[in-house]
Protein backbone atom coordinates (compact mmCIF):
# COMPACT_ATOMS: atom_id res chain seq x y z
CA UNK A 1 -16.66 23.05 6.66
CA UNK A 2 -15.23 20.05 8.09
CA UNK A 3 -11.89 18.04 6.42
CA UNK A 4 -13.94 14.64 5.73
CA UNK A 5 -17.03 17.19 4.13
CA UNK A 6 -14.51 19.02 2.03
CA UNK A 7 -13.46 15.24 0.88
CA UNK A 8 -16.43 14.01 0.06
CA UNK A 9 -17.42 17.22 -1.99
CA UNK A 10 -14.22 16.69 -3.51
CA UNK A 11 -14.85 13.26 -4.45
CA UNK A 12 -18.06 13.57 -5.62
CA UNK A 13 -17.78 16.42 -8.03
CA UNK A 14 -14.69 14.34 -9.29
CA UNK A 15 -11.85 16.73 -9.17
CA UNK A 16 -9.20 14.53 -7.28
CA UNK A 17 -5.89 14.15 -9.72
CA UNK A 18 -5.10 10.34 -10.83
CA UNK A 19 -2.30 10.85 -8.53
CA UNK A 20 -4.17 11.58 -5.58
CA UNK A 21 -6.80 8.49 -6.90
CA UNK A 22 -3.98 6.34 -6.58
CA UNK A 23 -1.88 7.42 -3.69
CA UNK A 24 -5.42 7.00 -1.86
CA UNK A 25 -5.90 3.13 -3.58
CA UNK A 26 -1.86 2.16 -2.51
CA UNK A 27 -3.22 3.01 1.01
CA UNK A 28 -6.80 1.30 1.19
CA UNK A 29 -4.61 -1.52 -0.02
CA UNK A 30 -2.90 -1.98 3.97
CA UNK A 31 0.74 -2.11 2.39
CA UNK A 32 1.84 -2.86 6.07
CA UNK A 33 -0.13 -6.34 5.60
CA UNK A 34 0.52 -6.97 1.73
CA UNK A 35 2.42 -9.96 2.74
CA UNK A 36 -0.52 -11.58 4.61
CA UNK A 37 -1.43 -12.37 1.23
CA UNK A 38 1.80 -12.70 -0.67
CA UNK A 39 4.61 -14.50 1.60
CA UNK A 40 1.88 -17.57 1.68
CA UNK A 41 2.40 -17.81 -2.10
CA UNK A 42 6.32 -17.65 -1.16
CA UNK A 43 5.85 -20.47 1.28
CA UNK A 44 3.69 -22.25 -0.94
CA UNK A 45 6.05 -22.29 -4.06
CA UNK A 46 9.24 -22.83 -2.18
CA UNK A 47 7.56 -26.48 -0.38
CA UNK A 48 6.05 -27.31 -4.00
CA UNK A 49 9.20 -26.75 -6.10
CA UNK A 50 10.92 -29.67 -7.14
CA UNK A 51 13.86 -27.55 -8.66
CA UNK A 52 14.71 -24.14 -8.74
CA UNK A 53 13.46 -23.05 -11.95
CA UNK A 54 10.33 -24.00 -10.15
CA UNK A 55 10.77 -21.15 -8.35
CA UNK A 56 10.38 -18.31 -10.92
CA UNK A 57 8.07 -20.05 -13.18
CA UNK A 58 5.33 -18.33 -14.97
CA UNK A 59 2.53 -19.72 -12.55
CA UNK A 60 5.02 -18.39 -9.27
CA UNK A 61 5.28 -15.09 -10.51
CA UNK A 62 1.58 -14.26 -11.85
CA UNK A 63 0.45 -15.68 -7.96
CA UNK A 64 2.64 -13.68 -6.27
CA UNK A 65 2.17 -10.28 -8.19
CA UNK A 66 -1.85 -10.96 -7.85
CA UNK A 67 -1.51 -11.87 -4.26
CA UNK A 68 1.32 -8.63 -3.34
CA UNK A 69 -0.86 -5.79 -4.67
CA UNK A 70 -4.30 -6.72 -6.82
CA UNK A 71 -6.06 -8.91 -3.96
CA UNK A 72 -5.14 -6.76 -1.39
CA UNK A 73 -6.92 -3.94 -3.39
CA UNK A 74 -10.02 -6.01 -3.51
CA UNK A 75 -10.00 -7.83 -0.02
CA UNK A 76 -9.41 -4.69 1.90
CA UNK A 77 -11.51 -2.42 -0.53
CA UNK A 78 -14.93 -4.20 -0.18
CA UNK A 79 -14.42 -4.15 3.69
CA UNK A 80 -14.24 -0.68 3.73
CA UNK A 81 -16.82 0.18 1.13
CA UNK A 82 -19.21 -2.07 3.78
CA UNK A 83 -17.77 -0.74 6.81
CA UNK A 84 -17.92 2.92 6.14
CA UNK A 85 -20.41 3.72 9.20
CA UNK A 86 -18.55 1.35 11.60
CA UNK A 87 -14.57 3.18 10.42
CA UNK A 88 -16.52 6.71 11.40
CA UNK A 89 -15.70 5.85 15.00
CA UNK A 90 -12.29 3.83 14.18
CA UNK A 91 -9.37 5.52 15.56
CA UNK A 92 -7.58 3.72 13.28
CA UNK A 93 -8.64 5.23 10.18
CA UNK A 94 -7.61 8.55 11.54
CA UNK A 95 -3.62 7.32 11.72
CA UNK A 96 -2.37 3.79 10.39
CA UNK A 97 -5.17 3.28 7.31
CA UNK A 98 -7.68 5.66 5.01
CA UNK A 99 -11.22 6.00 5.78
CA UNK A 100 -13.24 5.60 2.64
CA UNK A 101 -15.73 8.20 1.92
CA UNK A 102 -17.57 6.89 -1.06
CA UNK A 103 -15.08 7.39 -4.11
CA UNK A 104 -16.63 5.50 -7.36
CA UNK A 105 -13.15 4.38 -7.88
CA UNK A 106 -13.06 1.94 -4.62
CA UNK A 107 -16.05 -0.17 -6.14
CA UNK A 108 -14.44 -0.31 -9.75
CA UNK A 109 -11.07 -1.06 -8.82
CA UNK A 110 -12.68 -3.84 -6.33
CA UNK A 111 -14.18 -5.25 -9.32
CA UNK A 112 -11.63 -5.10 -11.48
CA UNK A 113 -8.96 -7.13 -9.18
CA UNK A 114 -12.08 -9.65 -8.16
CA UNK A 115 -12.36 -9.91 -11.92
CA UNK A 116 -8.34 -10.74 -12.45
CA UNK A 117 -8.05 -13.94 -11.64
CA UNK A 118 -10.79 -14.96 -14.13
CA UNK A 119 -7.97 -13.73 -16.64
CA UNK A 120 -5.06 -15.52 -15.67
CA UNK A 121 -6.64 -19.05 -14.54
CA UNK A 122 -6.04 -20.48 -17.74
CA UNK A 123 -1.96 -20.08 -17.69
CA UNK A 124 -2.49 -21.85 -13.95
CA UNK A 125 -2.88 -26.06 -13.59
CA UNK A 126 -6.30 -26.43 -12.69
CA UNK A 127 -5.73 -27.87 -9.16
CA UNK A 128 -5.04 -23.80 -8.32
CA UNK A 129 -8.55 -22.83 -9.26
CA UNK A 130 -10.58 -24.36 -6.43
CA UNK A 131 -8.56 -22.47 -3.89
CA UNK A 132 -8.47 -18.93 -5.96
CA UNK A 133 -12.55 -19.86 -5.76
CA UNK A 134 -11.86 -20.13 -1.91
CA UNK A 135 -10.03 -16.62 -1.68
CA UNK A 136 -12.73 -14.43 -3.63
CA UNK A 137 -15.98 -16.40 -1.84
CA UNK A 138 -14.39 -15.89 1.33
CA UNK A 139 -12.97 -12.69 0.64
CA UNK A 140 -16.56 -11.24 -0.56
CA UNK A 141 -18.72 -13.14 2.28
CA UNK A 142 -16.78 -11.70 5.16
CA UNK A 143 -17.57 -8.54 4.14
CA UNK A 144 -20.44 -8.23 2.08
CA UNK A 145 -24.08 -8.76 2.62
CA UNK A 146 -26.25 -11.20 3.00
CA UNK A 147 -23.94 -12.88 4.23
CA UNK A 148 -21.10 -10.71 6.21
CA UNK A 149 -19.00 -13.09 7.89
CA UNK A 150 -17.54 -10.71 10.01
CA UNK A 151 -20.41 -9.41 11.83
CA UNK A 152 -21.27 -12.97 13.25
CA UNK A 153 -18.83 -14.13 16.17
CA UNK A 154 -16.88 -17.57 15.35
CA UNK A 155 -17.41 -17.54 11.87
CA UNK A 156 -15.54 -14.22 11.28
CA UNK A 157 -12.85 -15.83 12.88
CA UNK A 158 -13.42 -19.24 10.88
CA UNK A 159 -13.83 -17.81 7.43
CA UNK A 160 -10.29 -15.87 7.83
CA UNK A 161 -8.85 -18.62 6.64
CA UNK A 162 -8.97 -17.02 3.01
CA UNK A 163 -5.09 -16.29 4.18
CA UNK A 164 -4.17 -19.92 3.46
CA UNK A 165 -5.54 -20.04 -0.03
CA UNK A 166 -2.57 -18.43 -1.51
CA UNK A 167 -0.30 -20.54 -0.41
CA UNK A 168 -2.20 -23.60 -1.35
CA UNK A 169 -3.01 -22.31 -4.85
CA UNK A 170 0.82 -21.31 -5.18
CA UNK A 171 1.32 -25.02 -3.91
CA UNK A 172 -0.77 -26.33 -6.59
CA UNK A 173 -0.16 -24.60 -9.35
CA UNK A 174 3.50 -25.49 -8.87
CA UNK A 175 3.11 -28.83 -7.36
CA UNK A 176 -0.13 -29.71 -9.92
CA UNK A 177 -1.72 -31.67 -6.38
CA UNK A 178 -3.08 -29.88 -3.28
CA UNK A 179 -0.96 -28.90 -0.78
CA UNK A 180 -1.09 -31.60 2.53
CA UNK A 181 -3.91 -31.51 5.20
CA UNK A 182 -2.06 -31.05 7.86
CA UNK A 183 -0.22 -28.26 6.41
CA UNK A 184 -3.81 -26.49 5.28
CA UNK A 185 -5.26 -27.09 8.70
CA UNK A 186 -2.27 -25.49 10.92
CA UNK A 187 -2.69 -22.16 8.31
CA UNK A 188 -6.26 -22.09 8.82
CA UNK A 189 -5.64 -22.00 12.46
CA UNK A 190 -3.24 -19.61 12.54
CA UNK A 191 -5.14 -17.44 10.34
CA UNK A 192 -7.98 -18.13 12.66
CA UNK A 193 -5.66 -16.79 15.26
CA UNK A 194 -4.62 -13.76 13.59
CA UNK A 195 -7.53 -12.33 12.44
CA UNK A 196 -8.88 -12.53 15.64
CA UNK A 197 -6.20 -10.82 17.59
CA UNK A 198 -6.11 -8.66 15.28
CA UNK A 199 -9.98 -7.46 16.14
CA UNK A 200 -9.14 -6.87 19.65
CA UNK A 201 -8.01 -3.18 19.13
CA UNK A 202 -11.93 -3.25 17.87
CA UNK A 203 -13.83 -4.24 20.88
CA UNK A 204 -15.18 -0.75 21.51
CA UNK A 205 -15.34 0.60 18.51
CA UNK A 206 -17.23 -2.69 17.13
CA UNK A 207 -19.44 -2.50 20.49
CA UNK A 208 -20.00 1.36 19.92
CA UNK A 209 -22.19 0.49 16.58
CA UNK A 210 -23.51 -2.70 17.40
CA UNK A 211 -21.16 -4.79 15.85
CA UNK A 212 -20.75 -8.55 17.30
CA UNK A 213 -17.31 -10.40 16.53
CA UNK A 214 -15.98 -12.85 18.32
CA UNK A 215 -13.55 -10.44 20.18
CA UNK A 216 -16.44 -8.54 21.14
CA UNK A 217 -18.50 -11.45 22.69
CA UNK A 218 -15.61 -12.66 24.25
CA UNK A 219 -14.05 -9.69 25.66
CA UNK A 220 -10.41 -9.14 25.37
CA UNK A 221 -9.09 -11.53 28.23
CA UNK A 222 -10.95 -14.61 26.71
CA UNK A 223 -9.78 -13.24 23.01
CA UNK A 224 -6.53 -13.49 24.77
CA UNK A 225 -6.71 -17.39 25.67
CA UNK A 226 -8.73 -18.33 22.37
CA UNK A 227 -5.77 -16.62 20.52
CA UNK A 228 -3.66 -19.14 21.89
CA UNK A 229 -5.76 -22.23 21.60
CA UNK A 230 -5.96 -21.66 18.18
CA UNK A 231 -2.28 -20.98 17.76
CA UNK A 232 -1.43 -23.80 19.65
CA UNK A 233 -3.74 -25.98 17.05
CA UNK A 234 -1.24 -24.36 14.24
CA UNK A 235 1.79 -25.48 16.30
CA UNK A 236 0.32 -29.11 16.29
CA UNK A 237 -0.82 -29.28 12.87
CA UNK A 238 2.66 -28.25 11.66
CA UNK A 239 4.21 -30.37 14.34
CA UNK A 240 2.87 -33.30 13.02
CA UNK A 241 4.82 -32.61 9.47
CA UNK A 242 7.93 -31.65 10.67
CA UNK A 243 8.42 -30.94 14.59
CA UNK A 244 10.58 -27.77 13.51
CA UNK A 245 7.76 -26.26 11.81
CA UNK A 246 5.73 -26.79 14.94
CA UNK A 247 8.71 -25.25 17.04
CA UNK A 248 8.62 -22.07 14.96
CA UNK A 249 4.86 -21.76 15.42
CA UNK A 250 4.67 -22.07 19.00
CA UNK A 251 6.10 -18.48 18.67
CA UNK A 252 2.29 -17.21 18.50
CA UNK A 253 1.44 -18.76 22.13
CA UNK A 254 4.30 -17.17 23.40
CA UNK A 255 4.09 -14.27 22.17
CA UNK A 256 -0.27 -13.65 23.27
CA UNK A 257 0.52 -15.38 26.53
CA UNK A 258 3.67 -12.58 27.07
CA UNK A 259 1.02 -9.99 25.69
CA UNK A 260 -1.47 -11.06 27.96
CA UNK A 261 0.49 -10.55 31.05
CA UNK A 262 2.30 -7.67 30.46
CA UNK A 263 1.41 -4.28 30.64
CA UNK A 264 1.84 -3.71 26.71
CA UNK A 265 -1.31 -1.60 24.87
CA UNK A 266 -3.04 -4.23 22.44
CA UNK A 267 -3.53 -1.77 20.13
CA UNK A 268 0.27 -0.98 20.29
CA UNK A 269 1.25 -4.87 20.01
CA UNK A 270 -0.65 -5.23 16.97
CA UNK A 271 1.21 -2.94 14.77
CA UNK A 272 4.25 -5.40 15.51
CA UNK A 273 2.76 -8.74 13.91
CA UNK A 274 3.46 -7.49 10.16
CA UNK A 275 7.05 -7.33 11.26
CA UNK A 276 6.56 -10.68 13.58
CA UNK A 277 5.00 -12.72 10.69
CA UNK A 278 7.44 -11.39 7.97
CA UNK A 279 10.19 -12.86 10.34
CA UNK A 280 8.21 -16.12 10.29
CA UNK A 281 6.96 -16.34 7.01
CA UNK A 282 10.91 -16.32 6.13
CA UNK A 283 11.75 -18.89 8.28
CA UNK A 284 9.08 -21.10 6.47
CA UNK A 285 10.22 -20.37 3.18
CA UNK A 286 13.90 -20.54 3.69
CA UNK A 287 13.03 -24.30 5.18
CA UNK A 288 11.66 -25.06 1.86
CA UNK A 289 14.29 -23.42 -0.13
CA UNK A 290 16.72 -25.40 2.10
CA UNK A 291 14.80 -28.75 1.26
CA UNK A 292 14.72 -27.89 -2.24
CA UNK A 293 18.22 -26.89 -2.33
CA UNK A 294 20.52 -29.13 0.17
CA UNK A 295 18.00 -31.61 0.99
């Protein structure tokens, strides 16, 4: 008998401890990428704040703590309750993330979180609830049928810009206006960026089971330069706000560009954007903090 069989036997006949139940949820929910979700919401608040008790208000704090944990929980759940035949033959699953082997729980606790921000809307200005909207259509279309955004190449990349809609609810709900074009545009790109890169370590595995991304149509040495056009787009958009913004961005080009070229793994590189993009994400916020604060 086979690890995953004794799993799913496991699972089905319902014998795994609520410890075990949630050990396995904390790790469907990609802690290494939590703040993908949640430093957006930091940026957001800390360029929307017009003094610092702005900062820990009511609205800040219920965004961030959905954003950290709860929408990670459903983003990353319905992918893998969709993708279960394609993670068979991800290497990934085997090291870095959990393969998900039908567990009842994954489907309810997807529902739940999709379900939370129905709860809390009301304590939030109502300029925050077209972008929530944004996060859990995207969020469900990328992954679930009909429409599975991620299985058709250029709009998986496109629709990844659910990442920005934290930050611009944050913005809004703080702020009470929408957050500025320019600043919505160079997050969409970069998030356009990102998620593609990111599906680079997938070209095989993707191609093994049929599955077309834009990666895969590409190939990785195109992914490479459309990477960078799109992170270059970011650096522009942000330029165009505040050319130190656009300086910090232009970090992504470099970085693909010096990825590109050298004879660094991909699938190696990738584990080092969570710490990359922390580092960044910081930078952004403690501009804003420094506006709110000195400026």
């Amino acid at each position: 008998m086979t690890p995953d069989t004794d799993a799913e036997r496991t699972t089905a006949g319902g014998t795994e401890s609520v410890a075990e139940q949630l050990s396995y949820m904390l790790a469907l929910s990609r802690p290494r990428f939590w703040l993908y979700l949640a430093g957006p919401v930091l940026v957001g608040v800390a360029y929307a704040a017009e003094a610092r008790a702005d900062l820990v208000s009511l609205e800040a704090v219920v965004l961030f703590g959905y954003f950290l944990l709860p929408a990670n929980v459903f983003l990353y759940g319905i992918n893998d309750v969709y993708d279960r035949e394609i993670d068979a033959a991800n290497p990934k699953k085997d090291e870095r993330e959990v393969r998900y082997r039908g567990q009842s729980s994954v489907p309810a606790a997807v529902t739940i979180c999709a379900l939370l921000p129905v709860a809390f809307a009301p304590l939030l200005p109502s300029a925050s609830w077209p972008w929530l909207a944004v996060f859990l259509l995207l969020g469900a279309a990328y992954s679930a049928p009909p429409v599975r955004f991620k299985t058709t190449p250029v709009l998986d990349s496109v629709s990844n810009g659910l990442y920005v809609a934290p930050g611009a609810a944050a913005y809004a709900a703080v702020a009470g206006a929408h957050p500025p074009v320019l600043a919505f545009l160079g997050g969409w790109f970069w998030a356009m960026g990102m998620h593609t890169f990111s599906a680079i370590p997938d070209i095989e595995p993707d191609r093994q089971t049929g599955i077309r991304t834009t990666a895969t149509v590409l190939g990785e040495r195109r992914t490479y330069a459309y990477c960078g056009a799109c992170w270059f787009a970011a650096a522009g958009a942000f330029a165009a706000l505040d050319i130190r913004l656009g300086a910090l961005m232009l970090v992504y080009p470099a970085l693909v560009a010096g990825i590109a070229t050298a004879s660094v793994a991909v699938d190696r590189a990738y584990w080092w954007f969570p710490a990359i993009n922390t580092v960044v994400g910081a930078a952004l916020t403690m501009g804003g903090l420094w506006r709110l604060l000195y400026g």
